[in-house]
N, C-alpha and C. Protein backbone atom coordinates (compact mmCIF):
# COMPACT_ATOMS: atom_id res chain seq x y z
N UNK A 1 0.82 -1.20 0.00
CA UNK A 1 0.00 0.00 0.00
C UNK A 1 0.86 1.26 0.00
N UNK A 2 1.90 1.46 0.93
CA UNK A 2 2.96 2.46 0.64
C UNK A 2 4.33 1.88 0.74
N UNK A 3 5.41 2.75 0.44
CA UNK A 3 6.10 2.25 -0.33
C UNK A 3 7.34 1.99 0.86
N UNK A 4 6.61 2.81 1.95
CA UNK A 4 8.02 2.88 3.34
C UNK A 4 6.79 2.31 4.33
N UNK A 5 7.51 1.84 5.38
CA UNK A 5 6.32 1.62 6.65
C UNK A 5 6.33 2.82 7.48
N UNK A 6 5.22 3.26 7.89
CA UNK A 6 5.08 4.20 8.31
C UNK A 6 4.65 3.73 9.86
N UNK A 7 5.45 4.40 11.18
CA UNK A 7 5.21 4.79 12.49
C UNK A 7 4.29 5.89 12.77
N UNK A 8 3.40 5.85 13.53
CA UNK A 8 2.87 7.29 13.95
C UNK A 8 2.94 7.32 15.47
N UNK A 9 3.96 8.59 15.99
CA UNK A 9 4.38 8.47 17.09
C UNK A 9 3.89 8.83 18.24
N UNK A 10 3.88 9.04 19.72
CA UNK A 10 3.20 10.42 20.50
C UNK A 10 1.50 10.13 20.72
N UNK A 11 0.95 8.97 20.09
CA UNK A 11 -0.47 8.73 20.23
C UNK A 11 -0.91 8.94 21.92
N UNK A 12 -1.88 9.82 22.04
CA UNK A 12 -2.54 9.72 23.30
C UNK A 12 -3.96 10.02 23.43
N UNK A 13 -4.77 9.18 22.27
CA UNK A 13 -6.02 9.36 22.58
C UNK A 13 -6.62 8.25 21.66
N UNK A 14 -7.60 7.26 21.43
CA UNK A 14 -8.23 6.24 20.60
C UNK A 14 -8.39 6.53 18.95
N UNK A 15 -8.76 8.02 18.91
CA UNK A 15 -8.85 8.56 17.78
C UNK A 15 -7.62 7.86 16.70
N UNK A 16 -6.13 8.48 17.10
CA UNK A 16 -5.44 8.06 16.39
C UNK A 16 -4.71 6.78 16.66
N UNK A 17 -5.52 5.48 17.24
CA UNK A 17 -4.98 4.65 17.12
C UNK A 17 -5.72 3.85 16.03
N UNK A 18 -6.88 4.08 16.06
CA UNK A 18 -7.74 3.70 15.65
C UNK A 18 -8.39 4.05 13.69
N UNK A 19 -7.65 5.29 13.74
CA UNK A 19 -7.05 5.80 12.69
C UNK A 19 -5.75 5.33 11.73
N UNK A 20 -4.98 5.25 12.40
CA UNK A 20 -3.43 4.22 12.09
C UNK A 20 -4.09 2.94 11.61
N UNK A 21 -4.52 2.02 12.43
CA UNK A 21 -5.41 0.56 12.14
C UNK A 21 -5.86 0.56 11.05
N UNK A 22 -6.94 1.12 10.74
CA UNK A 22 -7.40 1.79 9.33
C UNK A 22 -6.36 2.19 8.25
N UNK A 23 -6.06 2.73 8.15
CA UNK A 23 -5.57 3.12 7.21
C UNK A 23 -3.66 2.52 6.75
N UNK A 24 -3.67 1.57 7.58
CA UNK A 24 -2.66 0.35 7.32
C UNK A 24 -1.36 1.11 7.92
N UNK A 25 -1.63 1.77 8.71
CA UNK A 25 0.08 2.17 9.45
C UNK A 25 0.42 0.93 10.06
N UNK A 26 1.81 0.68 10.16
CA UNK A 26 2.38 -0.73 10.82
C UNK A 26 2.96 -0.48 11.88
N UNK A 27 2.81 0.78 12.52
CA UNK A 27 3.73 0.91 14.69
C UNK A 27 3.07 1.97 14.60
N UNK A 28 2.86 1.84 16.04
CA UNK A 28 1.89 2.74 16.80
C UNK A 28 2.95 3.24 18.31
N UNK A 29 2.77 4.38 18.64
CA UNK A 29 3.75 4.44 19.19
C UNK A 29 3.28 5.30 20.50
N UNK A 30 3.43 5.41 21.56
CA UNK A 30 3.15 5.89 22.69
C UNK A 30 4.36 6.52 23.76
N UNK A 31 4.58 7.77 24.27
CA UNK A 31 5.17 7.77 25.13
C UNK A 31 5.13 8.00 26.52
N UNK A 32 5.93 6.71 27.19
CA UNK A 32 6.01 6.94 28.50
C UNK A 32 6.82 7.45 29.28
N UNK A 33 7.34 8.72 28.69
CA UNK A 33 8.52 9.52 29.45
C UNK A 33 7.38 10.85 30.12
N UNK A 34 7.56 10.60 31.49
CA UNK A 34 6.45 11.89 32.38
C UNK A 34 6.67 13.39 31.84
N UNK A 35 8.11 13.19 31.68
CA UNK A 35 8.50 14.25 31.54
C UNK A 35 8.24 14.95 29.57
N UNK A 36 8.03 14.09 29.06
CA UNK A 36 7.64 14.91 27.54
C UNK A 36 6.10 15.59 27.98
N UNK A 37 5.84 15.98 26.75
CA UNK A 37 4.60 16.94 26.46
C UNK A 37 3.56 15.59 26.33
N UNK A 38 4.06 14.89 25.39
CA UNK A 38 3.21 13.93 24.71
C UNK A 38 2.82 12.64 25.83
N UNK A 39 3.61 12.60 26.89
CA UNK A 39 3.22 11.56 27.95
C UNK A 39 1.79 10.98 27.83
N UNK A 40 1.39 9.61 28.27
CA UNK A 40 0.30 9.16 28.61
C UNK A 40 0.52 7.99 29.31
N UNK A 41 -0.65 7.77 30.58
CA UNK A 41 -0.37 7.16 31.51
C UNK A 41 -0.19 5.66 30.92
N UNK A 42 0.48 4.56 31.68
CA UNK A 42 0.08 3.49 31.09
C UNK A 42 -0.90 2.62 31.13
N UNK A 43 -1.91 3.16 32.00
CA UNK A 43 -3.49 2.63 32.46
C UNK A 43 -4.31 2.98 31.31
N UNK A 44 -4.16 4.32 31.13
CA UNK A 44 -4.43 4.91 29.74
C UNK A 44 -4.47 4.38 28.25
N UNK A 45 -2.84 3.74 28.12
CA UNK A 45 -2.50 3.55 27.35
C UNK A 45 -3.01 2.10 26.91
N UNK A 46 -3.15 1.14 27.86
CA UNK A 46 -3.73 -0.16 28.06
C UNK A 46 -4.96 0.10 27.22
N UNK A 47 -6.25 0.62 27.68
CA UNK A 47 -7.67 1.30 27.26
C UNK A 47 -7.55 1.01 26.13
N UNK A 48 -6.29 1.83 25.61
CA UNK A 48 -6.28 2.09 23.54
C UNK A 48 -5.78 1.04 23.29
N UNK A 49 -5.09 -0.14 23.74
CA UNK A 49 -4.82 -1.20 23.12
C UNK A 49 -5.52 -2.26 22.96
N UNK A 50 -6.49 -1.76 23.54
CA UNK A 50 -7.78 -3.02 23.53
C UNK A 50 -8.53 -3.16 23.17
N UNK A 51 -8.89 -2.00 22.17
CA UNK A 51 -9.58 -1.19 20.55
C UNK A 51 -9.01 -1.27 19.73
N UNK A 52 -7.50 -1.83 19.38
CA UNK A 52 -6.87 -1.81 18.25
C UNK A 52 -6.36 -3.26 18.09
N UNK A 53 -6.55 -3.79 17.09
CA UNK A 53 -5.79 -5.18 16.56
C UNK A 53 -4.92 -5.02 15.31
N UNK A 54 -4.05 -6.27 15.57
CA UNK A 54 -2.85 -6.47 13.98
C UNK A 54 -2.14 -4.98 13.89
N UNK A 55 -1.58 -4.39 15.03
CA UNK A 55 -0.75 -3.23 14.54
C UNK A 55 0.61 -3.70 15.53
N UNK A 56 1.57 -3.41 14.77
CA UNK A 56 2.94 -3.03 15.80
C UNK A 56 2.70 -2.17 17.40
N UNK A 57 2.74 -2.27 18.64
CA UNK A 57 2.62 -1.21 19.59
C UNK A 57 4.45 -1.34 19.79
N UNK A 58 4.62 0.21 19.71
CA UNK A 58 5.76 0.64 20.29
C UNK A 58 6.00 1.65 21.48
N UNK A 59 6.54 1.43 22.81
CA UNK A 59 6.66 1.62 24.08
C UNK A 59 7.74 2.75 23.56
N UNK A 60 7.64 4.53 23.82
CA UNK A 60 8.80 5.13 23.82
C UNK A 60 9.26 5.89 24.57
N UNK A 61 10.40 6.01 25.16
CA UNK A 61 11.01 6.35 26.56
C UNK A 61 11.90 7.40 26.16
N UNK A 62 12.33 8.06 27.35
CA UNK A 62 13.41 9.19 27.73
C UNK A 62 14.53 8.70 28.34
N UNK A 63 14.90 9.62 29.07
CA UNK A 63 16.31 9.02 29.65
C UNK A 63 15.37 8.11 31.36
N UNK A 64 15.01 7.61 30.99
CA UNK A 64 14.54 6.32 32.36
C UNK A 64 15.05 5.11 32.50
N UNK A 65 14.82 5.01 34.02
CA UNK A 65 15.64 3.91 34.50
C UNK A 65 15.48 2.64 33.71
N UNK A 66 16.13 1.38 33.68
CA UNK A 66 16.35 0.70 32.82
C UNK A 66 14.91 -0.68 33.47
N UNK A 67 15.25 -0.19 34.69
CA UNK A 67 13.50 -1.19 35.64
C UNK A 67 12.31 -0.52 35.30
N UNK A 68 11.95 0.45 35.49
CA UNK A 68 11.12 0.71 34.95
C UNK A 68 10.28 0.92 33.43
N UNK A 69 11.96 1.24 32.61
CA UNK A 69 11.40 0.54 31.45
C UNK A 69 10.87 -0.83 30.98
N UNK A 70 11.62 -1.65 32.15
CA UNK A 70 11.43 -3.04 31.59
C UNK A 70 9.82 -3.43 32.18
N UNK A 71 9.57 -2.59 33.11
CA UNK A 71 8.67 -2.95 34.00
C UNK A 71 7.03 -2.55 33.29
N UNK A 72 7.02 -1.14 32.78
CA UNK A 72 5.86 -0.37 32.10
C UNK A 72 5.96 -1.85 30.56
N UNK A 73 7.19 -1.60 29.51
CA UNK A 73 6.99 -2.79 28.70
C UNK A 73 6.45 -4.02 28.51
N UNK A 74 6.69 -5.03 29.88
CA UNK A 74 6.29 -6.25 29.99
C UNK A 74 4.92 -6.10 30.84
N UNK A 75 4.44 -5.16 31.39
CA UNK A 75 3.47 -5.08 32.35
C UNK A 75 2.20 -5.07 30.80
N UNK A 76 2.74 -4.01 29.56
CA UNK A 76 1.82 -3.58 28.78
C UNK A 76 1.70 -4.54 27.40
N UNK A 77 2.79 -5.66 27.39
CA UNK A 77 3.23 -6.37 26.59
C UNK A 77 3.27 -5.91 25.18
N UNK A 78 4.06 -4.51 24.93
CA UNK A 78 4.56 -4.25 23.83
C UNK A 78 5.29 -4.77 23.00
N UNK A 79 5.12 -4.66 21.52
CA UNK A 79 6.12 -5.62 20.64
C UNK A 79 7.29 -4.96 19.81
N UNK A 80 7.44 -3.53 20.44
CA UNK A 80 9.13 -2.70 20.27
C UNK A 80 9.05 -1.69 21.55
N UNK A 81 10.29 -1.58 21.76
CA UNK A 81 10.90 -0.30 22.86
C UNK A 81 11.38 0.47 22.15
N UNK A 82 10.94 1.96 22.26
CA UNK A 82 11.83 3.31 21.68
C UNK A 82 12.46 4.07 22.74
N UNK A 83 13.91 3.63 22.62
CA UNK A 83 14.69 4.73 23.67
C UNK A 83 15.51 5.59 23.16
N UNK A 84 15.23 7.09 23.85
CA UNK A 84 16.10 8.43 23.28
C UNK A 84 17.29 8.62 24.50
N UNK A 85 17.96 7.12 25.21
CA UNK A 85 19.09 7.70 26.35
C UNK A 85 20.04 7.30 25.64
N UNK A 86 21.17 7.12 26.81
CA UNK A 86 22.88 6.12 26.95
C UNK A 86 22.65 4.55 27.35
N UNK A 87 21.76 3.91 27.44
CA UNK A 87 22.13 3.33 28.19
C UNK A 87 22.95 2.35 26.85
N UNK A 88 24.04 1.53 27.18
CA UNK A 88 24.72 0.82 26.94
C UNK A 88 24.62 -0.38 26.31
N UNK A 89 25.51 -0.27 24.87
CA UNK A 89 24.77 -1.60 24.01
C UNK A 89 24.58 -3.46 24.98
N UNK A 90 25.59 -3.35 26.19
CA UNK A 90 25.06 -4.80 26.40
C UNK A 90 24.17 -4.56 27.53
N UNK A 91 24.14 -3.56 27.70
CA UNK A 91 22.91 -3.45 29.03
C UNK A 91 21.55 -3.73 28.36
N UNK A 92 21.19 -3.28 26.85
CA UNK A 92 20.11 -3.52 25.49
C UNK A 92 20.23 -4.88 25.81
N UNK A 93 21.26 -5.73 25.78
CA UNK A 93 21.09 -7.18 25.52
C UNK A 93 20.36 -7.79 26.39
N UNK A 94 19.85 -7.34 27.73
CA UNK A 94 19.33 -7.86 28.53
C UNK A 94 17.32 -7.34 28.24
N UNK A 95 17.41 -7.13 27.17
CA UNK A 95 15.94 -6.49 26.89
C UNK A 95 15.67 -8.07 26.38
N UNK A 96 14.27 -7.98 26.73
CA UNK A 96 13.57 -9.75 25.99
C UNK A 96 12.38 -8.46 24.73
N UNK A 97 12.44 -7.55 24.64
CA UNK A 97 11.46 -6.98 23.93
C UNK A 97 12.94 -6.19 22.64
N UNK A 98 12.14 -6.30 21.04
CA UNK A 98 13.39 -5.33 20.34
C UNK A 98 13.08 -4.14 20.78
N UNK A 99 14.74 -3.45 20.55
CA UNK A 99 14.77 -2.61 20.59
C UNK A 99 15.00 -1.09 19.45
N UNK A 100 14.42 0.01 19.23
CA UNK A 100 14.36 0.98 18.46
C UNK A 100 15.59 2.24 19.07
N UNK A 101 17.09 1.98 18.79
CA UNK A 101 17.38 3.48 19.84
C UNK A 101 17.07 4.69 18.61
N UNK A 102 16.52 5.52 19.49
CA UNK A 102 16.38 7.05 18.98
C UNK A 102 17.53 8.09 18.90
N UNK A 103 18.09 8.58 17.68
CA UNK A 103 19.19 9.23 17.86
C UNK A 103 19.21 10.59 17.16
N UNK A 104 19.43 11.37 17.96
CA UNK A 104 19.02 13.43 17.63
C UNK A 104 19.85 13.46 16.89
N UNK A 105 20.49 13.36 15.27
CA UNK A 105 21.42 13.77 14.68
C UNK A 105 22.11 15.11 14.96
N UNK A 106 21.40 16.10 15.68
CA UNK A 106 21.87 17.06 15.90
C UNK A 106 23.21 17.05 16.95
N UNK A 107 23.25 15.47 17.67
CA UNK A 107 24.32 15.85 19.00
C UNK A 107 25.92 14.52 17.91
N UNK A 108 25.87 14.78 16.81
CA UNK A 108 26.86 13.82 16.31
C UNK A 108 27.46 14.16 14.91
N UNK A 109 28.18 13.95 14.27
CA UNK A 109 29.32 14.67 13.38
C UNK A 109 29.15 13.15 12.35
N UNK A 110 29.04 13.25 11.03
CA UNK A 110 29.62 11.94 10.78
C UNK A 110 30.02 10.96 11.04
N UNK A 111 31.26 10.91 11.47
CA UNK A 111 31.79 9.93 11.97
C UNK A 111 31.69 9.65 13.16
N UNK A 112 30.99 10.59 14.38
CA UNK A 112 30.30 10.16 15.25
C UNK A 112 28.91 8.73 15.29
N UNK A 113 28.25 9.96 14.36
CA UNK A 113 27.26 9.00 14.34
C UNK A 113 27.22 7.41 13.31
N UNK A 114 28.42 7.43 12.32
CA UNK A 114 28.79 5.61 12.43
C UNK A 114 28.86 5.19 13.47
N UNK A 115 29.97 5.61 14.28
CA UNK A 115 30.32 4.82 15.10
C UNK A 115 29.18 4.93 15.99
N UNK A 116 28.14 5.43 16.60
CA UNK A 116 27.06 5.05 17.19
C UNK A 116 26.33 4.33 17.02
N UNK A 117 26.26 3.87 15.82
CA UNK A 117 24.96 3.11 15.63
C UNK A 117 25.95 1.40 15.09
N UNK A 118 26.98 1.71 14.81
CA UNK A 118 27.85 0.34 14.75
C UNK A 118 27.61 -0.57 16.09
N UNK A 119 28.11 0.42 17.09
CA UNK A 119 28.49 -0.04 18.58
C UNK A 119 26.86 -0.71 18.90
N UNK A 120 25.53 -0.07 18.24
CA UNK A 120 24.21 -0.31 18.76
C UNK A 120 23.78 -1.57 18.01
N UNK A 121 24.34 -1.57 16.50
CA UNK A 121 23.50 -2.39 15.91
C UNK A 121 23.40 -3.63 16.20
N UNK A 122 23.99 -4.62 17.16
CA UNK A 122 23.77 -5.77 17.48
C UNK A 122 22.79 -5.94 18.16
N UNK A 123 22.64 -4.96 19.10
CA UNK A 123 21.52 -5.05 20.03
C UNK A 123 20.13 -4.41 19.54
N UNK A 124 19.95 -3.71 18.45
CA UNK A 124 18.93 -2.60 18.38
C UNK A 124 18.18 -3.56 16.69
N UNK A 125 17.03 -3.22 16.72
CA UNK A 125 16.39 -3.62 15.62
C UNK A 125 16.04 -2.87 14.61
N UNK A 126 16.01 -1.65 15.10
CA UNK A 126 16.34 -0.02 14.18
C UNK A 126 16.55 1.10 14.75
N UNK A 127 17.03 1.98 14.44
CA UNK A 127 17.37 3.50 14.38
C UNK A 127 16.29 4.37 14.10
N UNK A 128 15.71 5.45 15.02
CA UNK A 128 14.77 6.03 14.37
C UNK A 128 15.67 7.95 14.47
N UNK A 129 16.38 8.27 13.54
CA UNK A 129 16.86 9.03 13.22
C UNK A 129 16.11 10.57 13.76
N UNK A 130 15.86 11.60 14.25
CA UNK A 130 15.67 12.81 14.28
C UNK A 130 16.59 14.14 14.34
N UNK A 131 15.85 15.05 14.59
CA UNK A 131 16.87 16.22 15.01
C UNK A 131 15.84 17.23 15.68
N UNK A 132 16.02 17.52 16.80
CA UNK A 132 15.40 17.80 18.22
C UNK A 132 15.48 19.82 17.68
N UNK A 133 16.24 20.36 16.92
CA UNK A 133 16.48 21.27 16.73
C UNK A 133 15.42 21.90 15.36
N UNK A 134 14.99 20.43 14.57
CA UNK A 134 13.90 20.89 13.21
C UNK A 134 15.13 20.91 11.57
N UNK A 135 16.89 20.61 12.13
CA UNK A 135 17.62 20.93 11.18
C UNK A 135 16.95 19.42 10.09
N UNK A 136 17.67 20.04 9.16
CA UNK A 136 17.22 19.27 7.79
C UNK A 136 18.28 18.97 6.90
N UNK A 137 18.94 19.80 7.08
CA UNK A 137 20.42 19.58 6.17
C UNK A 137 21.46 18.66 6.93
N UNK A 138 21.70 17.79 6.97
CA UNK A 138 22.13 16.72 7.21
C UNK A 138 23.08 16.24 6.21
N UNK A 139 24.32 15.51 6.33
CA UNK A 139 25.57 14.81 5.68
C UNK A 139 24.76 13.45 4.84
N UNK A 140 24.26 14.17 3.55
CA UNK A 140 23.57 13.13 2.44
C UNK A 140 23.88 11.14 2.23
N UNK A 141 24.89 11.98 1.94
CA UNK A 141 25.45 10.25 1.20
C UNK A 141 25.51 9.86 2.66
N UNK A 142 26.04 10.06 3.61
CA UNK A 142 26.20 9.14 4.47
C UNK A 142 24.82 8.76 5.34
N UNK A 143 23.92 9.79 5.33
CA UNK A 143 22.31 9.05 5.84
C UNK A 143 22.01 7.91 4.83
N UNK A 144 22.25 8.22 3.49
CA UNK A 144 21.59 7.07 2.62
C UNK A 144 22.51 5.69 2.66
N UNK A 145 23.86 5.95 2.89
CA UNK A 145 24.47 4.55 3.02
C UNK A 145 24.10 3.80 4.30
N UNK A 146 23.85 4.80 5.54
CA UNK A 146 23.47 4.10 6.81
C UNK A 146 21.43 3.53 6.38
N UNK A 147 20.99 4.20 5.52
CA UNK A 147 19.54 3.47 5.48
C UNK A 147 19.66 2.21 4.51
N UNK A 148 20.58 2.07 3.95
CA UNK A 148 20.86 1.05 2.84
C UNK A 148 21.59 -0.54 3.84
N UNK A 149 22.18 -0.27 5.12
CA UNK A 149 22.87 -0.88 5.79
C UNK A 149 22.18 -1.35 7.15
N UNK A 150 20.55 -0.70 7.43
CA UNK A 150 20.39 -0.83 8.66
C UNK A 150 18.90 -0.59 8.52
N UNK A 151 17.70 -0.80 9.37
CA UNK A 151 16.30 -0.33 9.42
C UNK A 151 16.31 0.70 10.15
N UNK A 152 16.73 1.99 9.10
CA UNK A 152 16.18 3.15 9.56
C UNK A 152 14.86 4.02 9.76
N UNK A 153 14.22 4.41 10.75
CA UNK A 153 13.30 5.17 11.03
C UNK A 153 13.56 6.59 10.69
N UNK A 154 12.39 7.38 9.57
CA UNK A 154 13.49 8.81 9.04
C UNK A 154 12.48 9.22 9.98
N UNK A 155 12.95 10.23 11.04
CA UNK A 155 12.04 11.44 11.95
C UNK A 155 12.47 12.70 11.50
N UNK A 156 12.94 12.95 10.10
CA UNK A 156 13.34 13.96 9.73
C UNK A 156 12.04 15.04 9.05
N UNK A 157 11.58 16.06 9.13
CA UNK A 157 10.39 16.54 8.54
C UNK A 157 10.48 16.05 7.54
N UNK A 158 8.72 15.86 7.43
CA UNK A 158 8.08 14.97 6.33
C UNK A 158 6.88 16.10 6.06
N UNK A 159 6.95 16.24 4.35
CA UNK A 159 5.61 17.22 3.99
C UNK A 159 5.27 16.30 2.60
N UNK A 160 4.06 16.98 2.00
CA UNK A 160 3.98 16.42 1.37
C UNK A 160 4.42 16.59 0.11
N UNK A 161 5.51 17.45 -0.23
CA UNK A 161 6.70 18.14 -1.24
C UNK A 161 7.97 17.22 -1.22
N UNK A 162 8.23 16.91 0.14
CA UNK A 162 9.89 16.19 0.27
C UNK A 162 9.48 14.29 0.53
N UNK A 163 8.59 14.21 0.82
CA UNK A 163 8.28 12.51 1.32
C UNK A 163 9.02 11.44 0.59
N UNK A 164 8.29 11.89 -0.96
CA UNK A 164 8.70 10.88 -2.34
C UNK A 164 9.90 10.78 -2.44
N UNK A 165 10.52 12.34 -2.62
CA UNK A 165 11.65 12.13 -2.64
C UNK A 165 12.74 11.68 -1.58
N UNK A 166 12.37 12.03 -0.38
CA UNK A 166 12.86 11.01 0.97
C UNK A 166 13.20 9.72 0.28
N UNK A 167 11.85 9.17 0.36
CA UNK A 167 11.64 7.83 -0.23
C UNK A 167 12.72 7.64 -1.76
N UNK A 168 12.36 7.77 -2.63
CA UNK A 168 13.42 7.53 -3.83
C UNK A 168 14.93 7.68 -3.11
N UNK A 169 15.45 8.84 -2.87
CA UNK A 169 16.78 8.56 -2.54
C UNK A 169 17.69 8.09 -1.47
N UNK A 170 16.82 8.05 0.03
CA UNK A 170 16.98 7.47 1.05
C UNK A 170 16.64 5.98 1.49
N UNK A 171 15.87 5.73 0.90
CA UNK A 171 15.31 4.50 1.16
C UNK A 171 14.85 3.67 2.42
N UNK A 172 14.63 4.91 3.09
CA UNK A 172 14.33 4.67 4.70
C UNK A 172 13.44 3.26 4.76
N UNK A 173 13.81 2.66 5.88
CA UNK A 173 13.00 1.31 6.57
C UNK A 173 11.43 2.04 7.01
N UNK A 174 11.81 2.92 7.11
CA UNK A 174 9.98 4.01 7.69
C UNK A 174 10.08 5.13 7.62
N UNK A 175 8.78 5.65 8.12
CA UNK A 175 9.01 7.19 8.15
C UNK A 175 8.26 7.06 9.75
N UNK A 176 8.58 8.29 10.22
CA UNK A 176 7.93 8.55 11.80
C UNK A 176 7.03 9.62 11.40
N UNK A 177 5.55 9.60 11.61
CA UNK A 177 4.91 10.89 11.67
C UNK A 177 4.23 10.98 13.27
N UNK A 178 3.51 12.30 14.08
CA UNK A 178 3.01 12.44 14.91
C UNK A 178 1.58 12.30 15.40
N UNK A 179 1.33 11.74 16.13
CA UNK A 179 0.06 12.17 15.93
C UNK A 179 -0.19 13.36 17.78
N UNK A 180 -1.69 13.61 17.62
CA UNK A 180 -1.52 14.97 18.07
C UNK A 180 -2.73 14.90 19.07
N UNK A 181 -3.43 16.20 19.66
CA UNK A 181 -4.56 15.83 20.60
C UNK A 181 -5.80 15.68 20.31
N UNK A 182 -6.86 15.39 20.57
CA UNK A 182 -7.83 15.56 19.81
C UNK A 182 -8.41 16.58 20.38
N UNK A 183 -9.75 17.19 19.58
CA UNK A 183 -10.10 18.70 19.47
C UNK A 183 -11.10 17.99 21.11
N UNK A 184 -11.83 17.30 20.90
CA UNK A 184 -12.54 16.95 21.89
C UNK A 184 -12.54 15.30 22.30
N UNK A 185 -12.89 14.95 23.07
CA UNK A 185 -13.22 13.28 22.93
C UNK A 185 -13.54 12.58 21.94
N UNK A 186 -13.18 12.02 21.11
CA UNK A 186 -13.93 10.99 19.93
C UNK A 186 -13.57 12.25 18.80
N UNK A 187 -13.56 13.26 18.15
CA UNK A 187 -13.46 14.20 17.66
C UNK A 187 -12.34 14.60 17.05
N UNK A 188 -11.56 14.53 16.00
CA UNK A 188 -9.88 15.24 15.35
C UNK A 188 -10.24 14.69 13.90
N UNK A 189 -8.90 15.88 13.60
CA UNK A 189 -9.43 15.83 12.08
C UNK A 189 -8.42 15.44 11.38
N UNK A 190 -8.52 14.63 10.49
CA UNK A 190 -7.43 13.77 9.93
C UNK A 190 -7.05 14.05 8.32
N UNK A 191 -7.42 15.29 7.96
CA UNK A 191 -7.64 15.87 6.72
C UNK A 191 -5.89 16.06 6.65
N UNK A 192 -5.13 16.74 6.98
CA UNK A 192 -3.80 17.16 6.33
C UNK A 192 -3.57 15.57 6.55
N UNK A 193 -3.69 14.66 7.76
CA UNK A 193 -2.81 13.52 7.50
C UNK A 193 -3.32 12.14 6.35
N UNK A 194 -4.31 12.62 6.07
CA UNK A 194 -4.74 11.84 4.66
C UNK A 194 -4.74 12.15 3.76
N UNK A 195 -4.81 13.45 3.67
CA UNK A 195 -3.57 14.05 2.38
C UNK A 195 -2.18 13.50 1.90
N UNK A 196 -1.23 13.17 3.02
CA UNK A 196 -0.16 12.94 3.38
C UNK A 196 -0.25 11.92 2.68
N UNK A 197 -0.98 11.00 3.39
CA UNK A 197 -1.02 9.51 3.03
C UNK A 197 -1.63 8.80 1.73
N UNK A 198 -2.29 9.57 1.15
CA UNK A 198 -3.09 9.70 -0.28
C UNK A 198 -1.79 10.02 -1.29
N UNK A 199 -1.04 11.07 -0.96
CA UNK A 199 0.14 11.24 -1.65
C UNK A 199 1.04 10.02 -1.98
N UNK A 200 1.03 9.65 -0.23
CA UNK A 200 2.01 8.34 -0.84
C UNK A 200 1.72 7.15 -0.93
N UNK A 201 0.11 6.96 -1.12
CA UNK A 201 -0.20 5.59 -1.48
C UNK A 201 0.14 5.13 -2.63
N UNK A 202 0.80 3.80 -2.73
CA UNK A 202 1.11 3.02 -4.24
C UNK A 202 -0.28 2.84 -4.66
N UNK A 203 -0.68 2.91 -6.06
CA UNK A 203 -1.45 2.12 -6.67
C UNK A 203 -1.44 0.34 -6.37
N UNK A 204 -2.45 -0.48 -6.29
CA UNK A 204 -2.61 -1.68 -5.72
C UNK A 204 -2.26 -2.33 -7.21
């Protein structure tokens, strides 16, 4: 149906899980860091998983302890972890759930960020790439050789001008989009993001 798998991240209300389901997104993504904007409880979060079938759920974290991640994960029986910390590629090895690390291109140089995701890739099942700052200009050839080498997640802005071409020359493993609050209970409007997605549907 499209041509990258698409994540939609930050979900905290039924609307857009339930939305994703539909319209064939493959990870659904929730975060349990207190401290973001986008937080939602995990009692909460349970509710929306029990309205949604056949989707990826992905658990995504901040810099938190490594028990309590393990603890919110297996309590909610998610089927990926998204972490934006340090913690340490064999300390990952002790995860029974895959893992997604999240990495701000903004805090790494080229050859930084090989060697980051070398040291990760044994333990990690993909990379979901961003930049915490909104930058866009980024070291070309070397994002596309690392998406050619690894299941990259692009969290790089996505419109519906740059997507395709994302897609043609990057060849990302996914794309990350957001989803957002709803206007009221049961209530949001999904018009720009089915635009989006109308754009990049393949013909069947």
């Amino acid at each position: 149906m499209y041509p990258s798998k698409i994540k939609l991240s930050n979900i905290n209300n039924l609307s857009d899980a339930r939305f994703a389901a539909a319209v064939g997104i493959d990870y659904i993504g929730f975060c349990f860091d207190a401290d973001d904007a986008s937080y939602i409880p995990p009692v909460k979060a349970k509710e929306i998983f029990e309205w949604t079938s056949g989707i990826n759920i992905v658990a995504e974290f901040g810099e938190q302890r490594i028990d309590e991640i393990k603890d919110i994960s297996e309590l909610l029986s998610v089927d990926f972890i998204e972490l934006c910390n340090t913690i340490l590629p064999d300390e990952l090895a002790t995860f029974q759930i895959p893992i997604i690390k999240k990495i701000d291109l903004d805090k790494f140089d080229k050859v930084s960020l090989i060697s980051e995701i070398e040291a990760y890739k044994k333990t990690c099942y993909a990379f979901h790439l961003f930049s915490a700052s909104g930058k866009e200009d980024f070291y070309k050839d070397t994002l596309k050789a690392l998406c050619e080498n690894n299941l990259v997640i692009w969290g790089l802005r996505l419109t519906l001008a740059n997507t395709k071409n994302i897609i043609d020359f990057y060849k990302p493993f996914a794309l990350n989009i957001s989803g957002g609050n709803e206007e009221k209970p049961g209530i949001k409007d999904f018009d720009e993001m089915n635009d989006w997605l109308d754009n990049l549907r393949m013909d069947d």
